[in-house]
Protein backbone atom coordinates (compact mmCIF):
# COMPACT_ATOMS: atom_id res chain seq x y z
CA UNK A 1 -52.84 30.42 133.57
CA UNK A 2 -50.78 33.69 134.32
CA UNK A 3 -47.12 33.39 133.11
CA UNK A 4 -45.15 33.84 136.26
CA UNK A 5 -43.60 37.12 136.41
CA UNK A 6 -40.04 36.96 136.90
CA UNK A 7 -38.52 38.14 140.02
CA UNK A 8 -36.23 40.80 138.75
CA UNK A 9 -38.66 42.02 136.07
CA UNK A 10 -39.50 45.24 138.23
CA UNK A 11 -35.90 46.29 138.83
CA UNK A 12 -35.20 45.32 135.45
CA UNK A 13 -38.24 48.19 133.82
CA UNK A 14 -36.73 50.43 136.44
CA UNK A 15 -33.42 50.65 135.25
CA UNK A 16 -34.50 50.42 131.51
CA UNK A 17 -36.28 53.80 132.19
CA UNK A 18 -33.38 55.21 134.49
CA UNK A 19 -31.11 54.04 131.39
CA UNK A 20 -33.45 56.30 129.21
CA UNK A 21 -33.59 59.01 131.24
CA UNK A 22 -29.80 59.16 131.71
CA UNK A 23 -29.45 58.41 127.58
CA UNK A 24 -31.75 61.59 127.32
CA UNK A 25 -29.84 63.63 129.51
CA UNK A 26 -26.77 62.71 128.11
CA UNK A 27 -27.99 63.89 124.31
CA UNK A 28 -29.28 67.08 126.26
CA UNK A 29 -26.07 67.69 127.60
CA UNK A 30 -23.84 66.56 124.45
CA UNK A 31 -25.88 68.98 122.61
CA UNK A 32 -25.47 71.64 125.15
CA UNK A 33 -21.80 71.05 124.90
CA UNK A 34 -22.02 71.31 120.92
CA UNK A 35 -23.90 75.20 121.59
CA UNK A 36 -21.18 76.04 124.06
CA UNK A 37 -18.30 75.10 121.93
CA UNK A 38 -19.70 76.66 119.05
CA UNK A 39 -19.71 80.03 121.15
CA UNK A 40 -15.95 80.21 120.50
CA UNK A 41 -16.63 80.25 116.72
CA UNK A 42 -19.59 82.89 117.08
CA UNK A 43 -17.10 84.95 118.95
CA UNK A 44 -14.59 84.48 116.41
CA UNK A 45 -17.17 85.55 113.83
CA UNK A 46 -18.34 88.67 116.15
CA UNK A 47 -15.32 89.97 116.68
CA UNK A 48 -15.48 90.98 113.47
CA UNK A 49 -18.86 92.68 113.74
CA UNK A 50 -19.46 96.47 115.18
CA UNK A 51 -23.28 96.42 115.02
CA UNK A 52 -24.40 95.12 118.43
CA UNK A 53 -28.00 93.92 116.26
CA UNK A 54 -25.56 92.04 113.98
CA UNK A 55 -23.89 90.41 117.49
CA UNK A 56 -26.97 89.65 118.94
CA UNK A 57 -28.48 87.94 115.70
CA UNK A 58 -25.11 85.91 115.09
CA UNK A 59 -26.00 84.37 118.58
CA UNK A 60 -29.83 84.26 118.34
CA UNK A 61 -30.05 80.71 116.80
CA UNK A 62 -27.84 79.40 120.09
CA UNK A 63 -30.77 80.59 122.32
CA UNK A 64 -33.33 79.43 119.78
CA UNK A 65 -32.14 75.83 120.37
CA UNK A 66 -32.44 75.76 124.28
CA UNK A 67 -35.36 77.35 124.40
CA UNK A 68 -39.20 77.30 122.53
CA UNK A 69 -39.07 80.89 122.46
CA UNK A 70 -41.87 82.65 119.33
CA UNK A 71 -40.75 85.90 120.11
CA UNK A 72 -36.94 87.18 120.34
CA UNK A 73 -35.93 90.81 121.46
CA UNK A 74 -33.21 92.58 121.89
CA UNK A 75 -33.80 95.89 123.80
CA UNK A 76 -30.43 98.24 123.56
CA UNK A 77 -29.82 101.40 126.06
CA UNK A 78 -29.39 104.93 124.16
CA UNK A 79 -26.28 106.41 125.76
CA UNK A 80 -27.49 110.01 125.16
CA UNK A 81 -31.63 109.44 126.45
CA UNK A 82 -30.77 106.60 128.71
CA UNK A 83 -33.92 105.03 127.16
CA UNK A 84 -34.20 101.36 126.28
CA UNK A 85 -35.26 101.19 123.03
CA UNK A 86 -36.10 97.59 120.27
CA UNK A 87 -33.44 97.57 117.78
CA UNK A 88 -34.46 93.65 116.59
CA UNK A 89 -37.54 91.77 117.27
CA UNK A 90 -38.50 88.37 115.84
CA UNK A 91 -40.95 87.97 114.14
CA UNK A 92 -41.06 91.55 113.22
CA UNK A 93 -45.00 91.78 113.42
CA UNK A 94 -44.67 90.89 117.13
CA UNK A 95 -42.25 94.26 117.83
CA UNK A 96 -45.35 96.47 118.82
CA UNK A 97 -46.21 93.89 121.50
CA UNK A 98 -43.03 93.88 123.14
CA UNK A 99 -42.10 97.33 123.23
CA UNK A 100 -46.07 97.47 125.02
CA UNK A 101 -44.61 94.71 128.04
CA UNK A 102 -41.31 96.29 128.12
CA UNK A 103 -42.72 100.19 128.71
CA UNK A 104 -45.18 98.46 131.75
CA UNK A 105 -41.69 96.98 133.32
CA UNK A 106 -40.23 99.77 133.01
CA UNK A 107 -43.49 101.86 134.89
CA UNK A 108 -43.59 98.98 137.73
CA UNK A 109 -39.31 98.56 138.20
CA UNK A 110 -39.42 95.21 137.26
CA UNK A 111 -37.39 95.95 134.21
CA UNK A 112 -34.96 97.66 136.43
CA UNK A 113 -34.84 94.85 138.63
CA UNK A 114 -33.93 92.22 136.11
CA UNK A 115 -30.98 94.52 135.00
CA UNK A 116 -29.59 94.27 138.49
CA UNK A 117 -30.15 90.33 138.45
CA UNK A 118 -27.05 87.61 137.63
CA UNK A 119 -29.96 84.94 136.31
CA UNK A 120 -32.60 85.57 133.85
CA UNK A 121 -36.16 86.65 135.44
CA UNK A 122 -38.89 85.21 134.83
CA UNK A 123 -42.24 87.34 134.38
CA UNK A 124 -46.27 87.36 133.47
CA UNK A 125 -47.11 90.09 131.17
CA UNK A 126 -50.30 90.79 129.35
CA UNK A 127 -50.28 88.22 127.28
CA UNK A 128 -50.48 84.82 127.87
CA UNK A 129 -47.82 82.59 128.60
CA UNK A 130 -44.16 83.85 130.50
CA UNK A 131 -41.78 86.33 129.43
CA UNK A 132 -37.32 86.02 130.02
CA UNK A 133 -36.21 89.34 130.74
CA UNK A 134 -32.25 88.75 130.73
CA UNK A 135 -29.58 91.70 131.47
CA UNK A 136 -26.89 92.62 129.25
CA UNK A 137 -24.08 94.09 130.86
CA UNK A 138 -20.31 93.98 131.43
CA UNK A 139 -18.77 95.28 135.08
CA UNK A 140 -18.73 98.64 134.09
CA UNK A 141 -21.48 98.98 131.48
CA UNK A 142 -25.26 98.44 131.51
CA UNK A 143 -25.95 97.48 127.46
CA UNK A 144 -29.36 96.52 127.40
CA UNK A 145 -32.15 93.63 127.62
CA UNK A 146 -32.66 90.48 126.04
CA UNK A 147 -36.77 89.86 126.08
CA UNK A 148 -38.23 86.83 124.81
CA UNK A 149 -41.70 85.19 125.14
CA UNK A 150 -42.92 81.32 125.58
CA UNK A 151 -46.65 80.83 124.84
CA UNK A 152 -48.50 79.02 127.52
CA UNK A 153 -48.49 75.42 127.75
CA UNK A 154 -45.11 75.53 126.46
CA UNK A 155 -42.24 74.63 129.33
CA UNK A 156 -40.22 76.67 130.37
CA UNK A 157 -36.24 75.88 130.01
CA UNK A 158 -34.98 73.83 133.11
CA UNK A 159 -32.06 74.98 135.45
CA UNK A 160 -29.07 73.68 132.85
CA UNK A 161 -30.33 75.38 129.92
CA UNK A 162 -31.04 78.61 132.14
CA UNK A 163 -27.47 78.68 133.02
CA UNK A 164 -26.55 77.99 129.43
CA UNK A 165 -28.89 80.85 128.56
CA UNK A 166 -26.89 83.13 131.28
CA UNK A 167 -23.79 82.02 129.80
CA UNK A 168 -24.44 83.18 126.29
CA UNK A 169 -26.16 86.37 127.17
CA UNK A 170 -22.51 87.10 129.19
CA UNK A 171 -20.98 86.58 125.77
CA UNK A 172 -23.12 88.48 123.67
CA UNK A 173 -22.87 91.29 126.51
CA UNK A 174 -19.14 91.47 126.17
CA UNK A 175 -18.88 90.83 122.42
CA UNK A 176 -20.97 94.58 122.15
CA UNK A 177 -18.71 96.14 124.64
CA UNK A 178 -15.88 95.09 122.45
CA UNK A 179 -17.45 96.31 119.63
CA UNK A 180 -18.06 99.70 121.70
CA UNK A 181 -14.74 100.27 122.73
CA UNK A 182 -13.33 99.14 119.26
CA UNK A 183 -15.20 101.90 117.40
CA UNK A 184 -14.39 104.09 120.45
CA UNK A 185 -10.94 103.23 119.44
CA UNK A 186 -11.16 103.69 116.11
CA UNK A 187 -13.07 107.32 116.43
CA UNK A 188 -10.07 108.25 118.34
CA UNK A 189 -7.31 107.16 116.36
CA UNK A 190 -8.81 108.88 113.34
CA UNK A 191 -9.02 112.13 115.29
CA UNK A 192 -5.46 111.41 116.41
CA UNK A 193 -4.82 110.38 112.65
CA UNK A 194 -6.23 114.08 111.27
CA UNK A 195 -4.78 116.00 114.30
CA UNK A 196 -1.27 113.99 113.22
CA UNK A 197 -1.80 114.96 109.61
CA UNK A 198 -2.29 118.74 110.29
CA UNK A 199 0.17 119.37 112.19
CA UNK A 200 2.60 117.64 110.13
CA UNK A 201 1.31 119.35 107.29
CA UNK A 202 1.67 122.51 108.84
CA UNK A 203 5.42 121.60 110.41
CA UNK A 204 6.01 120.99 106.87
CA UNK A 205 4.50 124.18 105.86
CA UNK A 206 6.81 125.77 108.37
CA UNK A 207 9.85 123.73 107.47
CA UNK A 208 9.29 124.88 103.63
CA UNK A 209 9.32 128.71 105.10
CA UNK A 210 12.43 128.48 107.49
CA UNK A 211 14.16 126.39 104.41
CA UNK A 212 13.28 129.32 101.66
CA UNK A 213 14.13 132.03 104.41
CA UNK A 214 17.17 130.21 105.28
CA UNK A 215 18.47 130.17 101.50
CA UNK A 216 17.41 133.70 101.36
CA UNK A 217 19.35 134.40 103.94
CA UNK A 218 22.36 132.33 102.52
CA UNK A 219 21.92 134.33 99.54
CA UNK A 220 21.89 137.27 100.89
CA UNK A 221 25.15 136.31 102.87
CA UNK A 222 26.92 135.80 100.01
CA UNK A 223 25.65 138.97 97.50
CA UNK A 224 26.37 140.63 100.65
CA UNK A 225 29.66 139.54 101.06
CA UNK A 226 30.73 139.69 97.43
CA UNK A 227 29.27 143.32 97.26
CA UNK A 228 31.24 144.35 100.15
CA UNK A 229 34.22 142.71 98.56
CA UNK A 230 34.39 144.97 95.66
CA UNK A 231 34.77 148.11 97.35
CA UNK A 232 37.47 146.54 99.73
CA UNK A 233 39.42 145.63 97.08
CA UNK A 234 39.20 148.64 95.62
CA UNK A 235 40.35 150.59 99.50
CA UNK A 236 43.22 148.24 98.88
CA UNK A 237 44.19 148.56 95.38
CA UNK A 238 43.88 152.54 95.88
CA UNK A 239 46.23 152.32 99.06
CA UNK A 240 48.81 150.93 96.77
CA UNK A 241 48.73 153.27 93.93
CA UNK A 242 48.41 156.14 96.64
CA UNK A 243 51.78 154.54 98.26
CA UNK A 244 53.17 154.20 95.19
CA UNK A 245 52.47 157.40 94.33
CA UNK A 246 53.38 159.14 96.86
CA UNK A 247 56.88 157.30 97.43
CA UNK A 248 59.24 159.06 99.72
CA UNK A 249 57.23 162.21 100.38
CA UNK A 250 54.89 160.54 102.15
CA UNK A 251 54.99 161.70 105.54
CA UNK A 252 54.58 159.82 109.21
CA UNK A 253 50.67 160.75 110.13
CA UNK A 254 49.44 160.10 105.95
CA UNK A 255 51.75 156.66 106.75
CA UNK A 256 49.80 156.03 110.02
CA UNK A 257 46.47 156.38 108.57
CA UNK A 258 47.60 154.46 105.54
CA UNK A 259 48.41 151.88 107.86
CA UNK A 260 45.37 151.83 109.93
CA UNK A 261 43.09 151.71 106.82
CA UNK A 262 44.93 148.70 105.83
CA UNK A 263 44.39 146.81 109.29
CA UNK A 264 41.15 147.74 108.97
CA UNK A 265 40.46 146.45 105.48
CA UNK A 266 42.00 143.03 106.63
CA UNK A 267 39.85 142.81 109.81
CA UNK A 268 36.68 143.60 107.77
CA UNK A 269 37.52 140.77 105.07
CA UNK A 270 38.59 138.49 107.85
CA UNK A 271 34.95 139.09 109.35
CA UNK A 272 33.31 138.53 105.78
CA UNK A 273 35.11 134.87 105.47
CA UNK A 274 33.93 134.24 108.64
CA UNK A 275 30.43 134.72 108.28
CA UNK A 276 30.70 133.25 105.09
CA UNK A 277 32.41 130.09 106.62
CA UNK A 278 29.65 130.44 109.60
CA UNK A 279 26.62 130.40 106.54
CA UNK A 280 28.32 127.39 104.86
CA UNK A 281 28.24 124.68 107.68
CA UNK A 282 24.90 123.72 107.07
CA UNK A 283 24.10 124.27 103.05
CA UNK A 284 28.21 123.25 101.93
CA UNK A 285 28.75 120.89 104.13
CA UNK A 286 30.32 117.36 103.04
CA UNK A 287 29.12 113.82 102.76
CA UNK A 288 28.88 112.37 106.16
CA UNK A 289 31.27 109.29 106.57
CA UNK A 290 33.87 107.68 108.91
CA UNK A 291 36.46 109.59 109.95
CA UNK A 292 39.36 109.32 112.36
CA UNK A 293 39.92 111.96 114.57
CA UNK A 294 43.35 111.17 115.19
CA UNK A 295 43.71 112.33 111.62
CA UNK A 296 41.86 115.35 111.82
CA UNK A 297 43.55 116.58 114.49
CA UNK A 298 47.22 115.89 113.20
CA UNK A 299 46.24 118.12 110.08
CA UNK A 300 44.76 120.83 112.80
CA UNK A 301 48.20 120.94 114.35
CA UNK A 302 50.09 121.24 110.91
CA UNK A 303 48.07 123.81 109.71
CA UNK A 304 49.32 125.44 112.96
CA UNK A 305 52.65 124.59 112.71
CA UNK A 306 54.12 127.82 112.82
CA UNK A 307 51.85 129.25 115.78
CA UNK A 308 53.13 126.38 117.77
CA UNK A 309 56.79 127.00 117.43
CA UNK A 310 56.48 131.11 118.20
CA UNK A 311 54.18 130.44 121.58
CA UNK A 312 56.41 127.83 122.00
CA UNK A 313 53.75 125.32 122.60
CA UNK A 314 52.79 121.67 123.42
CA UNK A 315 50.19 119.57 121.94
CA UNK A 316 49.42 116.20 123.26
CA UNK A 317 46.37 113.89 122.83
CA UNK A 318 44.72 111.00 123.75
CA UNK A 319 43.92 107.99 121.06
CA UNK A 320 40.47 109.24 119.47
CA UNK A 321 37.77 107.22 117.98
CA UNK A 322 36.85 107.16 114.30
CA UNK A 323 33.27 108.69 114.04
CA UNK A 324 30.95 109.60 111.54
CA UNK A 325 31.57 113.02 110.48
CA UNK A 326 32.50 116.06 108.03
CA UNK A 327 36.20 115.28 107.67
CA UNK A 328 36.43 119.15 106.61
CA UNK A 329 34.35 120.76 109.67
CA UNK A 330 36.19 118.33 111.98
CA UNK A 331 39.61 119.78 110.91
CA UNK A 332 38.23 122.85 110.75
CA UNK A 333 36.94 122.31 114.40
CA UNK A 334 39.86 121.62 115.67
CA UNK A 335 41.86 124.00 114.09
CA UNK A 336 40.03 127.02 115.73
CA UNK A 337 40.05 125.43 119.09
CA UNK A 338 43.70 124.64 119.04
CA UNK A 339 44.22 128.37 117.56
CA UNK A 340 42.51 129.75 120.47
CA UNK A 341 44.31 128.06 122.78
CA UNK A 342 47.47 129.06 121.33
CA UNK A 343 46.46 132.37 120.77
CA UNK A 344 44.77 133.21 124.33
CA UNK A 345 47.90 132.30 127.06
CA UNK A 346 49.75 133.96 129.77
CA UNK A 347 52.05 135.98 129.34
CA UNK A 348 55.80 134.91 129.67
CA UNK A 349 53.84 130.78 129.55
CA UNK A 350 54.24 128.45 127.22
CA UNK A 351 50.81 127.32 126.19
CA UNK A 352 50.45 123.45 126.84
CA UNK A 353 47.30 122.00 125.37
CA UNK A 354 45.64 118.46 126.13
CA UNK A 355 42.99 116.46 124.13
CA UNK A 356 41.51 113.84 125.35
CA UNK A 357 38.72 111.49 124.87
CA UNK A 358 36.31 109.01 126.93
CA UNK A 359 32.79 107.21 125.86
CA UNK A 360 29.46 107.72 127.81
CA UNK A 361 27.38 105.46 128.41
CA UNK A 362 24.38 106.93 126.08
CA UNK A 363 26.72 106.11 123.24
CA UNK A 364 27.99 109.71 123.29
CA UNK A 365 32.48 110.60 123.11
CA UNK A 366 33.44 113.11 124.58
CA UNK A 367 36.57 114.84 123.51
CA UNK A 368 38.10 117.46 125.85
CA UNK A 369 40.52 120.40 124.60
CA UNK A 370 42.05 121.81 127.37
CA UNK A 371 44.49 124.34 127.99
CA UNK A 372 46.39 126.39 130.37
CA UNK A 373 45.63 129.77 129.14
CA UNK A 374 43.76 132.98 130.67
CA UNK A 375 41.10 131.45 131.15
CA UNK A 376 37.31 132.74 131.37
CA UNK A 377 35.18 134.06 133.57
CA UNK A 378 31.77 132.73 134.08
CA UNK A 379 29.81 135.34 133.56
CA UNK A 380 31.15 135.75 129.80
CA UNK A 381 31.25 132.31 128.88
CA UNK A 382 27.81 132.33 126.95
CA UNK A 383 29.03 135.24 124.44
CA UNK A 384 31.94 133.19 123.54
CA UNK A 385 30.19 131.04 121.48
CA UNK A 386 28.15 134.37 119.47
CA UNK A 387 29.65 135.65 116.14
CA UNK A 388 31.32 138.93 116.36
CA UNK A 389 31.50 138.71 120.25
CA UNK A 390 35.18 139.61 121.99
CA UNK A 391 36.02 139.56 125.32
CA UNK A 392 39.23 141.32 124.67
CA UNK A 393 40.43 143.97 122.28
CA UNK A 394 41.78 143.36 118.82
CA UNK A 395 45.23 144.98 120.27
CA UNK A 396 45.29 142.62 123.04
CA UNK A 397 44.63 139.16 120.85
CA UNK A 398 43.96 139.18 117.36
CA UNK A 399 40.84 137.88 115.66
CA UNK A 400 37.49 138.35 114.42
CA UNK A 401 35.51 136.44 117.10
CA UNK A 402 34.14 133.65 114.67
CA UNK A 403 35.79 130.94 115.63
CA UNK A 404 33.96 129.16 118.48
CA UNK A 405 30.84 130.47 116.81
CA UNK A 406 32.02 128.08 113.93
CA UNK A 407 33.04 125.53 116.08
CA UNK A 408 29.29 125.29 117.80
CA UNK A 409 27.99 125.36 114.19
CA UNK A 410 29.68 122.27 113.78
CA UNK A 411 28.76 120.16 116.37
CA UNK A 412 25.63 120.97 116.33
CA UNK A 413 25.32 120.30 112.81
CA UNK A 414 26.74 116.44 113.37
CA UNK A 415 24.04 115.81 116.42
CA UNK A 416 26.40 116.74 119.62
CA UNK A 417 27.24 119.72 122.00
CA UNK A 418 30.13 122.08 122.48
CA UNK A 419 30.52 123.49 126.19
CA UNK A 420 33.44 125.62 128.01
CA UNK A 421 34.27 125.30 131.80
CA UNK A 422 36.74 127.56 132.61
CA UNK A 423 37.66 129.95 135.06
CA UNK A 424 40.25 132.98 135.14
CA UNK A 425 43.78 132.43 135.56
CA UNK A 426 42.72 128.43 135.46
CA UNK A 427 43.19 127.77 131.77
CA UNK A 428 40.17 126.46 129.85
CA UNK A 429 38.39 123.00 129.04
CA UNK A 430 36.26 122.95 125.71
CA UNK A 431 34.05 119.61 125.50
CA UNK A 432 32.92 118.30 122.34
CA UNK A 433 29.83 115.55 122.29
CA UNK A 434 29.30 113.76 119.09
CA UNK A 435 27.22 110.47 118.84
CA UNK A 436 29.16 106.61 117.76
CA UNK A 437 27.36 105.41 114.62
């Protein structure tokens, strides 16, 4: 007698194989979420790599796992030919046959027309079976081919491990373009690297020639100087044994010319210290340290004491900061600005003189020396700052014309600027620029 099949048993054998369907699918997908997390890693791993072979084989056993492919390709373009040539094919003994499929794709456009696909193509070749033609390529860049084979009776991967497929073909795609651009980058920075080094070897050839012509040039300042020296002294020590000599009999004109050899003699020494002063900015200059201004200047206007009370002058000044500086030049400084304008004011005025000081906003104080002298015109304020240049006789205001040339030196020397504004009759404004530490 038949056992009496139970009433559910139908639904029951249909869910058991739903149930094993679903439990298959499930270890299909948990393992396709294994070969998409590991992508991270490979990426890790070819970010490291430059060879787009050695890119394409880290991520060759990923596609090898989806899919029952026996033969694995990777087809790369040649940036100079524009030909798509096999840089890896496994199993090597099967390269011959691929690059045969690949050149009749090429022939009939259907290689060209899987490089223009998003998905992987499908194709029948000569041999048996079904070959994946899948496109490389970034948004800008066409890279190459991947071009695999699965033998006949063999199934072909379904529409999740296609996409899975697409997904790591879009990684390996922009893994190489990485690559490309990071040896791109690295090409360039080494031609930036040599073009860096040669020029600062030869700025540092030039520096060594502009610092050996610059002492010879110091050098010869100085033998210079001392040389003309000697004979100077000697004008002068010969003037006084001629005087002495002479005594009383000396007459008016032999007095005159005695005198004007003198002046002369002076003025030509006076011009020697100041081109030595001028040469001695940059290669004698003093530590660099903090220094108050304020003190500077009071030294400035006791050195000048007794100018002050014969042009019957005034000197008032602002507070002024305490800067890094030369503590010598900066006396110096303003000693031959206050001289000038002592030195260059209207006649039957008092000169009355002004300095003052105010911080920029690049960091930058600005102290102002301003006077109520002759003033300048425009047109001549450039030569001012020259050594040797006059804008007015040595009968008319003594001097060498060294001073602002010094002054400029100065300035320039501790990283600022030194500029005039000024116009006839108006008096004159001399601005000094030196940077806050």
């Amino acid at each position: 007698m038949d056992k009496k099949k139970h009433p559910h048993e139908d639904s029951i054998e249909s869910l058991k194989t739903r149930l094993g369907h679903l439990e298959g699918k499930n270890r299909w997908y948990y393992s396709a979420l294994e070969l998409v997390s590991s992508l991270g890693e490979i990426h890790r791993n070819s970010n490291h790599l430059e060879d787009p072979v050695a890119i394409f084989r880290e991520s060759s056993p990923l596609i090898l796992r989806l899919a029952s492919f026996e033969t694995l390709a990777l087809f790369l373009a040649d940036p100079e030919t524009s030909r798509f040539e096999c840089r890896t094919c496994e199993p090597a003994d099967r390269t011959g046959t691929v690059q045969e499929e690949v050149e009749q794709w090429i022939d009939n456009g259907t290689f060209a027309w899987a490089l223009q696909q998003p998905q992987a193509l499908w194709v029948e070749g000569m041999q048996t079976g079904h070959w994946y033609l899948q496109g490389l390529a970034t948004r800008s860049t066409v890279l190459g081919m991947i071009v695999a084979h699965i033998p006949a009776g063999t199934g072909r991967p379904d529409g999740d491990a296609s996409r899975i497929l697409t997904i790591i073909a879009q990684h390996i795609a922009q893994a190489m373009e990485n690559a490309r651009l990071f040896r791109a980058n690295r090409a360039q920075n080494r031609e930036l690297e040599e073009l860096v080094k040669k020029r600062t070897q030869a700025l540092e050839s030039k520096t060594d020639e502009l610092e050996t012509r610059i002492r010879e040039i110091n050098d010869f300042t100085y033998l210079a100087s001392h040389d003309l020296r000697e004979p100077l002294r000697k004008l002068t020590l010969f003037g006084d044994r001629l005087k002495s000599h002479l005594g009383k009999s000396i007459d008016k004109r032999s007095t005159d010319y005695m005198e004007i050899m003198t002046r002369s003699v002076k003025r030509l020494e006076s011009q020697i210290d100041g081109l030595l002063n001028l040469s001695r900015i940059t290669t004698q200059g003093r530590p660099i340290q903090k220094v108050s201004l304020n003190r500077t200047l009071e030294f400035a206007i006791n050195e000048l004491t007794l100018e002050i009370e014969t042009t019957r002058g005034t000197i008032q000044h602002d507070p002024l900061p305490t800067l890094h500086a030369d503590q010598e030049q900066m006396q110096q400084m303003f000693f031959h600005l206050l001289q000038n304008a002592l030195l260059f004011q209207k006649k039957g005025v008092s000169p009355e003189i002004r300095v003052t000081a105010y911080r920029k906003e690049n960091g930058f104080w600005v102290i102002g020396v301003h006077d109520n002298g002759i003033g300048i015109d425009l047109t001549q304020q450039d030569k001012i700052f020259k050594p040797f240049e006059r804008l007015h006789s040595a009968g008319q205001y003594p001097g060498v014309g060294m001073g602002l040339s010094i002054c400029r030196k100065i300035v320039e020397r501790h990283g600022g600027t030194l500029r005039v504004e000024s116009d006839p009759g108006k008096g004159a404004s001399f601005f000094i620029e030196l940077p806050e530490p």
